[in-house]
Each structure stands twice: as C-alpha cells, then as structure tokens.
C-alpha atoms as a PDB file:
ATOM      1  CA  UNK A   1     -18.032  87.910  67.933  1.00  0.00           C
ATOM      2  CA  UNK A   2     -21.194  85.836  66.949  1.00  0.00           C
ATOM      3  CA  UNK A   3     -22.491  83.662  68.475  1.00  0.00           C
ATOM      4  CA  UNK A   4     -22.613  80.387  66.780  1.00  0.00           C
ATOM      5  CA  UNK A   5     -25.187  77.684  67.928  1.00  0.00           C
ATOM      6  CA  UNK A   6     -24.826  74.114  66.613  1.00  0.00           C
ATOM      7  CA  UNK A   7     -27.921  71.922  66.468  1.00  0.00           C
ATOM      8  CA  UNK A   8     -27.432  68.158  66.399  1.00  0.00           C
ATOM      9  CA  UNK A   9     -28.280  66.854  63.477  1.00  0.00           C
ATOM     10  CA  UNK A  10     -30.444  64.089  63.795  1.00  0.00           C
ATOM     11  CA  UNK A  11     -29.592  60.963  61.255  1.00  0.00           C
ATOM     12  CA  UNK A  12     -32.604  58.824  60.424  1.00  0.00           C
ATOM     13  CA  UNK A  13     -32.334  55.574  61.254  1.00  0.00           C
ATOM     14  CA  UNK A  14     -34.135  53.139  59.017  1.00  0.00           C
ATOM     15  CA  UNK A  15     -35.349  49.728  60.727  1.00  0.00           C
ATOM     16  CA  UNK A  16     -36.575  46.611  58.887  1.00  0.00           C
ATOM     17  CA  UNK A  17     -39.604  44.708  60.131  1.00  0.00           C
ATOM     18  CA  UNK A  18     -40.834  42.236  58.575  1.00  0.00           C
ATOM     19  CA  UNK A  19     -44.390  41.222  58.816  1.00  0.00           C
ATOM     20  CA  UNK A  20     -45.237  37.774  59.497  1.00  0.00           C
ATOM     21  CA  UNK A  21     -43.671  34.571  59.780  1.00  0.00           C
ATOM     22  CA  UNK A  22     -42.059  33.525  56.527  1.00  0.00           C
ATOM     23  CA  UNK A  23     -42.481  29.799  55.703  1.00  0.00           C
ATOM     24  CA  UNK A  24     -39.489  27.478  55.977  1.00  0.00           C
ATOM     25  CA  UNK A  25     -40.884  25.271  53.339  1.00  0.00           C
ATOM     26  CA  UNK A  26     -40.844  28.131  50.827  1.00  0.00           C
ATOM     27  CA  UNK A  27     -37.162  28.693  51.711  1.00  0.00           C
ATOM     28  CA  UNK A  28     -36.006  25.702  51.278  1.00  0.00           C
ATOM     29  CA  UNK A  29     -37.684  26.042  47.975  1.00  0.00           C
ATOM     30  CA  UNK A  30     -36.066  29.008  47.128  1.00  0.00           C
ATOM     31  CA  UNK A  31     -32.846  27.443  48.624  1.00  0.00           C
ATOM     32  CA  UNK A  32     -32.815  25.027  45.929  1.00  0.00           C
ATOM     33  CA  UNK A  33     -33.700  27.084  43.085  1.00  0.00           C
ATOM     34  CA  UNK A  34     -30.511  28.834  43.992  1.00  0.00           C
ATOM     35  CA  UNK A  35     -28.354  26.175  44.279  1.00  0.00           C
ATOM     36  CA  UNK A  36     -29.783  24.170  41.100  1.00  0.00           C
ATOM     37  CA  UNK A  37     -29.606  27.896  39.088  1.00  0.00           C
ATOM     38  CA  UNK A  38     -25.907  28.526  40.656  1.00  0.00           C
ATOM     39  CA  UNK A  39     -24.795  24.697  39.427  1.00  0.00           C
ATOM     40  CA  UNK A  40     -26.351  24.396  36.141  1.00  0.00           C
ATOM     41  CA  UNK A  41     -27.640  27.124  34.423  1.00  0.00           C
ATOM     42  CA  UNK A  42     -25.068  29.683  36.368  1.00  0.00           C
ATOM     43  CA  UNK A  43     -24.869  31.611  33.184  1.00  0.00           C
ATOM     44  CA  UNK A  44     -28.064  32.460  32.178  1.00  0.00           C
ATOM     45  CA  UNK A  45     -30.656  34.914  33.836  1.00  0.00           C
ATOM     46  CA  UNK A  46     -34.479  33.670  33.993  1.00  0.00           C
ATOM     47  CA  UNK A  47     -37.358  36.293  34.897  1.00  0.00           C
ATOM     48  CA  UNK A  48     -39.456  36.335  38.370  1.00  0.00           C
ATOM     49  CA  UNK A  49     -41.758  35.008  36.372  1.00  0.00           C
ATOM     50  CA  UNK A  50     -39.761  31.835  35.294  1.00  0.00           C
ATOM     51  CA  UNK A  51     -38.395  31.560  38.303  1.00  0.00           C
ATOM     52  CA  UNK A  52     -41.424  31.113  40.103  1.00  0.00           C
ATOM     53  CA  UNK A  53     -42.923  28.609  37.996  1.00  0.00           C
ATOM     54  CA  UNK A  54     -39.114  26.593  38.821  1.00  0.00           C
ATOM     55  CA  UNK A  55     -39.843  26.515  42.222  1.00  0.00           C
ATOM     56  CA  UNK A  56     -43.187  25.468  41.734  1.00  0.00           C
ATOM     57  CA  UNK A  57     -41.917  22.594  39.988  1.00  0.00           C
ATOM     58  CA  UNK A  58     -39.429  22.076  42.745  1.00  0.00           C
ATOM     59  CA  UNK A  59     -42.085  22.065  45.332  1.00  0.00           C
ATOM     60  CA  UNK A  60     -43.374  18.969  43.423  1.00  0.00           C
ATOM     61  CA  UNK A  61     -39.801  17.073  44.936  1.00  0.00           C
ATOM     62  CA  UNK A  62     -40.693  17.896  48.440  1.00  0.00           C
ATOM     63  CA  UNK A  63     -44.489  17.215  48.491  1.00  0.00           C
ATOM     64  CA  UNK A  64     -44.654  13.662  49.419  1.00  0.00           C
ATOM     65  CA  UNK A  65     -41.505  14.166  51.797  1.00  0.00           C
ATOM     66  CA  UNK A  66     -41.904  14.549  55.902  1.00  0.00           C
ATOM     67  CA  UNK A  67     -37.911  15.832  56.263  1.00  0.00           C
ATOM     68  CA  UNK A  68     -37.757  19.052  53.738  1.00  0.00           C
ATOM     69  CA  UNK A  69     -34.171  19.306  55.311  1.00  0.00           C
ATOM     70  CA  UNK A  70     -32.661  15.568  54.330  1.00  0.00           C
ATOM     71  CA  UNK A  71     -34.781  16.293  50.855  1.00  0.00           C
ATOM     72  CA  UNK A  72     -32.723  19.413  50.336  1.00  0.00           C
ATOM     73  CA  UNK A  73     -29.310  17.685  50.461  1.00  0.00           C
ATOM     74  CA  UNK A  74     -30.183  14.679  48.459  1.00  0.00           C
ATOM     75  CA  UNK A  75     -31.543  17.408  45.561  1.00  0.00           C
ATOM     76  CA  UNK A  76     -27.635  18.787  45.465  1.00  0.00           C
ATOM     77  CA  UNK A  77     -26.246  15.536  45.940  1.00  0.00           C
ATOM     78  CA  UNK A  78     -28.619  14.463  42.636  1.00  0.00           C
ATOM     79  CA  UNK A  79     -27.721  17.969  40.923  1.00  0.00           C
ATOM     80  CA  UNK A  80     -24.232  16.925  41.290  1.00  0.00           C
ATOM     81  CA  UNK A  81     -24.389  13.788  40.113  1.00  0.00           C
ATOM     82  CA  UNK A  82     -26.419  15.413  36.688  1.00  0.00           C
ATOM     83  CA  UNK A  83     -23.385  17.438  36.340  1.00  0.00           C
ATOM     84  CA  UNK A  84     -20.903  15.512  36.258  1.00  0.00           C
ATOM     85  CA  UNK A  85     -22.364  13.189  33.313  1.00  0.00           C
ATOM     86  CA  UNK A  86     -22.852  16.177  31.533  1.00  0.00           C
ATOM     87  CA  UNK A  87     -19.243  17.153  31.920  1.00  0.00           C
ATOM     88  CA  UNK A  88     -17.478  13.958  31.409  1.00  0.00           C
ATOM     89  CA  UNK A  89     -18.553  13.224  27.650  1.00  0.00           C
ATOM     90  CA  UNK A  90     -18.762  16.456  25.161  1.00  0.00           C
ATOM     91  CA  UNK A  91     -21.821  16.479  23.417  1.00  0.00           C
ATOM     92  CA  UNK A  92     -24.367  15.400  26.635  1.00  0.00           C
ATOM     93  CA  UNK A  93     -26.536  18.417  27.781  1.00  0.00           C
ATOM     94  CA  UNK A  94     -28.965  19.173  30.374  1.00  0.00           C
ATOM     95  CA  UNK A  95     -32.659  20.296  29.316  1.00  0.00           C
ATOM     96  CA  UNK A  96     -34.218  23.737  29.818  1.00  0.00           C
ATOM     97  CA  UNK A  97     -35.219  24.191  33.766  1.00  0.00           C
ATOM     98  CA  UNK A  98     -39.497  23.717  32.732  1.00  0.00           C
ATOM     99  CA  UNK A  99     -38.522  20.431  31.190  1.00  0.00           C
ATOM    100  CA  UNK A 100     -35.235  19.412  33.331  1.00  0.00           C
ATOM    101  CA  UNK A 101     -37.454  20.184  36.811  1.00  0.00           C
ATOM    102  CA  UNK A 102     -40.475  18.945  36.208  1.00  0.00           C
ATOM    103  CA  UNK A 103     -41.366  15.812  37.906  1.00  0.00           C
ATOM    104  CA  UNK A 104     -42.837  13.887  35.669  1.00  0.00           C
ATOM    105  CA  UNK A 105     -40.110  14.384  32.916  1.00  0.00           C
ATOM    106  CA  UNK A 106     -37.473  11.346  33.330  1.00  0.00           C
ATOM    107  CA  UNK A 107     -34.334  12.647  31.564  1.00  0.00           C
ATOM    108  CA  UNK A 108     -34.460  15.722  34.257  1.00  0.00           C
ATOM    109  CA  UNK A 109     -33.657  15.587  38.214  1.00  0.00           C
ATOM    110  CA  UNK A 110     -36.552  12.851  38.568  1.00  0.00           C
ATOM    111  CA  UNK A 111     -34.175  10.645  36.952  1.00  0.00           C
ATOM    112  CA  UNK A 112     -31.535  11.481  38.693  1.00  0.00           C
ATOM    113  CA  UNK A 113     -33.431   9.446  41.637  1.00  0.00           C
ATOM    114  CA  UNK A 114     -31.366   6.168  40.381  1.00  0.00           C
ATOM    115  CA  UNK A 115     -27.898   7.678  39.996  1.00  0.00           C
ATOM    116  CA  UNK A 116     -28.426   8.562  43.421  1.00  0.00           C
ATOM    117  CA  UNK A 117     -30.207   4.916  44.814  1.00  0.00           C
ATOM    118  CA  UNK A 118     -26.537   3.752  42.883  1.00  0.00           C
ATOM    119  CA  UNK A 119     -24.297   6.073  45.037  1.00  0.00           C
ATOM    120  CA  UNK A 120     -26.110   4.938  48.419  1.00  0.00           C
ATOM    121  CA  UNK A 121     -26.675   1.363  47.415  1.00  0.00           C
ATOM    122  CA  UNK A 122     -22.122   1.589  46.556  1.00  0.00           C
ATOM    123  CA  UNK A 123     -21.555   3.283  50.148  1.00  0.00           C
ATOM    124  CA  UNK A 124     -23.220   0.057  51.901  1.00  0.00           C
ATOM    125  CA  UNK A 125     -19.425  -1.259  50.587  1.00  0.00           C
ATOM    126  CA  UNK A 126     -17.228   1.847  50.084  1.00  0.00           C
ATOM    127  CA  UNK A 127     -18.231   4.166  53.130  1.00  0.00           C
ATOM    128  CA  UNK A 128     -16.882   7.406  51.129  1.00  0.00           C
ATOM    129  CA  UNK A 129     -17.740   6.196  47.581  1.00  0.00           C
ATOM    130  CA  UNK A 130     -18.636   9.889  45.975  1.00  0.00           C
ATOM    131  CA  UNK A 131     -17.956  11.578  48.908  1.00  0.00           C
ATOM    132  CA  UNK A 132     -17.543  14.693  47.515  1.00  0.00           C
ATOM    133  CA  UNK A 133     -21.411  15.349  46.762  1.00  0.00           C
ATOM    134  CA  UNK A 134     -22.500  14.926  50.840  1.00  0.00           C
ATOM    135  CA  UNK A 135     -18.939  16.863  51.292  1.00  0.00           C
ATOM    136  CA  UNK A 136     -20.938  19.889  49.601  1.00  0.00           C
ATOM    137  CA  UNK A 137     -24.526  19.116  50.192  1.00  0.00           C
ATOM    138  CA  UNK A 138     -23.170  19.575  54.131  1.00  0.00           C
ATOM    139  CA  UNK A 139     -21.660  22.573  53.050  1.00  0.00           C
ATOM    140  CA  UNK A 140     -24.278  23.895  51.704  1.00  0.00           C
ATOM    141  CA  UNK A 141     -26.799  23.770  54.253  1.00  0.00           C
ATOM    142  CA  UNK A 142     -24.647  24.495  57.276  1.00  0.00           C
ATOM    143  CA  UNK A 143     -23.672  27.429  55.098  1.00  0.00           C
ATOM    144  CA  UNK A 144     -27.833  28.290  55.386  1.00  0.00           C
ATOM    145  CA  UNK A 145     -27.982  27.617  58.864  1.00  0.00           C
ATOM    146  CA  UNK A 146     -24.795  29.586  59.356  1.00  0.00           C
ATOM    147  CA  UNK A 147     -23.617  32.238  56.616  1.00  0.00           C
ATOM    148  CA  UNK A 148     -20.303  33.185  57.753  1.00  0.00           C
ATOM    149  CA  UNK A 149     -16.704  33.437  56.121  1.00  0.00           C
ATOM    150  CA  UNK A 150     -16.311  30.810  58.423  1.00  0.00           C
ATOM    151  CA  UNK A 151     -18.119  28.246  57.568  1.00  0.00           C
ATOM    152  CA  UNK A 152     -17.175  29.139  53.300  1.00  0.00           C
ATOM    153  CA  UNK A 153     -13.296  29.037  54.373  1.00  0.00           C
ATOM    154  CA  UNK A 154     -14.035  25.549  56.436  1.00  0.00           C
ATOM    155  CA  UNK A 155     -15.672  24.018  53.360  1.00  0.00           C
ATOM    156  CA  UNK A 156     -13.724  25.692  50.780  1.00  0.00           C
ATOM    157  CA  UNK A 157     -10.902  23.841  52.168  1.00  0.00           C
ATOM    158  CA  UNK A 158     -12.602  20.440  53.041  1.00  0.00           C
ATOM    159  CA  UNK A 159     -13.378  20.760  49.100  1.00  0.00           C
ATOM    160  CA  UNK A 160      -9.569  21.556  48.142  1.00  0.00           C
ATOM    161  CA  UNK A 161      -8.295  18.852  50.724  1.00  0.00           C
ATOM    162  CA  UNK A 162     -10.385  16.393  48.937  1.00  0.00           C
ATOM    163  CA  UNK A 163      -9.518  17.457  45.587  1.00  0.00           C
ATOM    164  CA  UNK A 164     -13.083  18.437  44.736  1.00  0.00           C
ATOM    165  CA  UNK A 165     -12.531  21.099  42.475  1.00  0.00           C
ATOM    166  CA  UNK A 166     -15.507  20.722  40.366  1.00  0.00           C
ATOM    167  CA  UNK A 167     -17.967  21.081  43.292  1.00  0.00           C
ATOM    168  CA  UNK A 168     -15.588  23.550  44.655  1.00  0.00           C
ATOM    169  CA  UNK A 169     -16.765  26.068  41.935  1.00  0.00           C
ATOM    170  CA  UNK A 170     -20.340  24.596  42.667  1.00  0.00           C
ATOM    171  CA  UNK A 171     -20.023  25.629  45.955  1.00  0.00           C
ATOM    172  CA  UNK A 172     -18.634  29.380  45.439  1.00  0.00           C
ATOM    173  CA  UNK A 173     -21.247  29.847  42.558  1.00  0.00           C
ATOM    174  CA  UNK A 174     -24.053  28.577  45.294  1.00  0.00           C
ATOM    175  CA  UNK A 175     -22.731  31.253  47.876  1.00  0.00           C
ATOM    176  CA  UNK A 176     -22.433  34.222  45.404  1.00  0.00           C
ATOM    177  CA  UNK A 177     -26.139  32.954  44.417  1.00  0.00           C
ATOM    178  CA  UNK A 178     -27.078  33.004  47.893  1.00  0.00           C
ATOM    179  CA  UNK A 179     -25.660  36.098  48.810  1.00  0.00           C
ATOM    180  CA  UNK A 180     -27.224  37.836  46.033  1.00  0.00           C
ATOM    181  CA  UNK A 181     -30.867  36.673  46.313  1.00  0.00           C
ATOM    182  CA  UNK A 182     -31.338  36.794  50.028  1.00  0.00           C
END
C-alpha cells in the first residue's frame, strides 16, 4: 500500500478595508440620488458621469442646511409630492434630472418647496393630512440606518395598512436601488 499524505489546502480569505473615513454628507447625497433615480426616472440608466453632476446639483439642496438628516426626508417627502401631480392628470411630465434638480430651475424639486410648505402648513389642522409621504420618508431612512428584511417587511406593511400603494412601489424601487448601488 501507498502511502497517501493529504495537505490542507489553504483557502484564501479576502478582507475588505477601506481606507479612510467616508463622508456622511456625501452619503446622504448619494442616498438621495438613489431614492430620487428609484422614484422618478426608475426606468432609465444615466452614466457615472451624469450621475455625478446629479448629485452635485443635489448637494446644492443641502448647502445652506445645518440637519442633512431632516433635509433628506423632506427631499422624498417633496419627490413624492412631484409624483403624484405627475400621475394624477395624463399629459403632466417631469423634466430631465440637469433641469428637474437644479436649484435654480422652478418647475423642478425647488418648486416643490411650496407643495411641501402646503402639506405642513394643512397638518397644523389635520395631524395625518398626507401621511403617507413621512410614512415612507421614515421608512426610508430607518431602512439606511438599519437595512434589514426587517425593517422592509415593517414598512412594507405600514404602507399596505395605509393603503399607500403608490409609495409602496416607491419604496421597493428605493430598496432594490439601494441594494444595488451600495
């Protein structure tokens, strides 16, 4: 008989380190770029290139702004807002993302400052007047903070319970956006 000697093989393990400290305000950038790509313009792919000059124009949104966090939520309240007028009349449209994010165009999520004055000045009366939009602005950034099947299935059905279905599909487009660019 031969002997047979067996050798362990050894399988690489492959670590990632990441250099650095990456900056939150860039994130949240990013973060919203996501969620404003997964909500309105879900079917259509844009370059690194373009998509760096959207966040760029994003960053505009959050310059003057001391709580990036609160900033981030009323962008995707806003964003919803822009989405549903689009949807409720046929013929209404939303710009291309240079124009529609720019700060300094009106007709694009600038404008959308008013609709959104409206909502909060209407809550002062009706507590849970468009409740729906914080429902998923909540959603989406404890989803951030947290991004577990957890927290989608505790939303998804908040959403459904509400009868949200519109910003339901917001919401699973976001999280399949998410999930692929992070």
């Amino acid at each position: 008989m031969t002997a047979v000697r067996k050798t362990k093989t050894a399988v690489p393990h492959l670590r990632v380190i990441k250099g650095g400290k990456s900056n939150p305000k860039n994130n949240i950038i990013e973060n919203t770029w996501n969620f404003i790509h997964a909500a309105i313009w879900n079917n259509t792919e844009f370059s690194y290139k373009e998509k760096t000059q959207f966040q760029n124009l994003i960053a505009d949104h959050y310059n003057n702004f001391k709580n990036p966090e609160k900033v981030f939520e009323e962008i995707i309240e806003r964003v919803c807002l822009a989405k549903r007028f689009i949807t409720r009349k046929r013929g209404r449209y939303i710009a291309k993302p240079i124009d529609w994010l720019n700060i300094n165009y009106y007709a694009g999520l600038t404008g959308t400052e008013g609709w959104y004055q409206e909502v909060y000045l209407q809550r002062i009366t009706v507590p849970d007047y468009n409740y729906g939009i914080t429902l998923l602005a909540k959603a989406i950034s404890k989803y951030l903070q947290e991004p577990t099947i957890k927290t989608i299935v505790t939303y998804r059905k908040k959403l459904i319970a509400e009868k949200q279905f519109d910003l339901l599909q917001i919401f699973n487009n976001a999280i399949i956006n998410f999930q692929i660019n992070n």
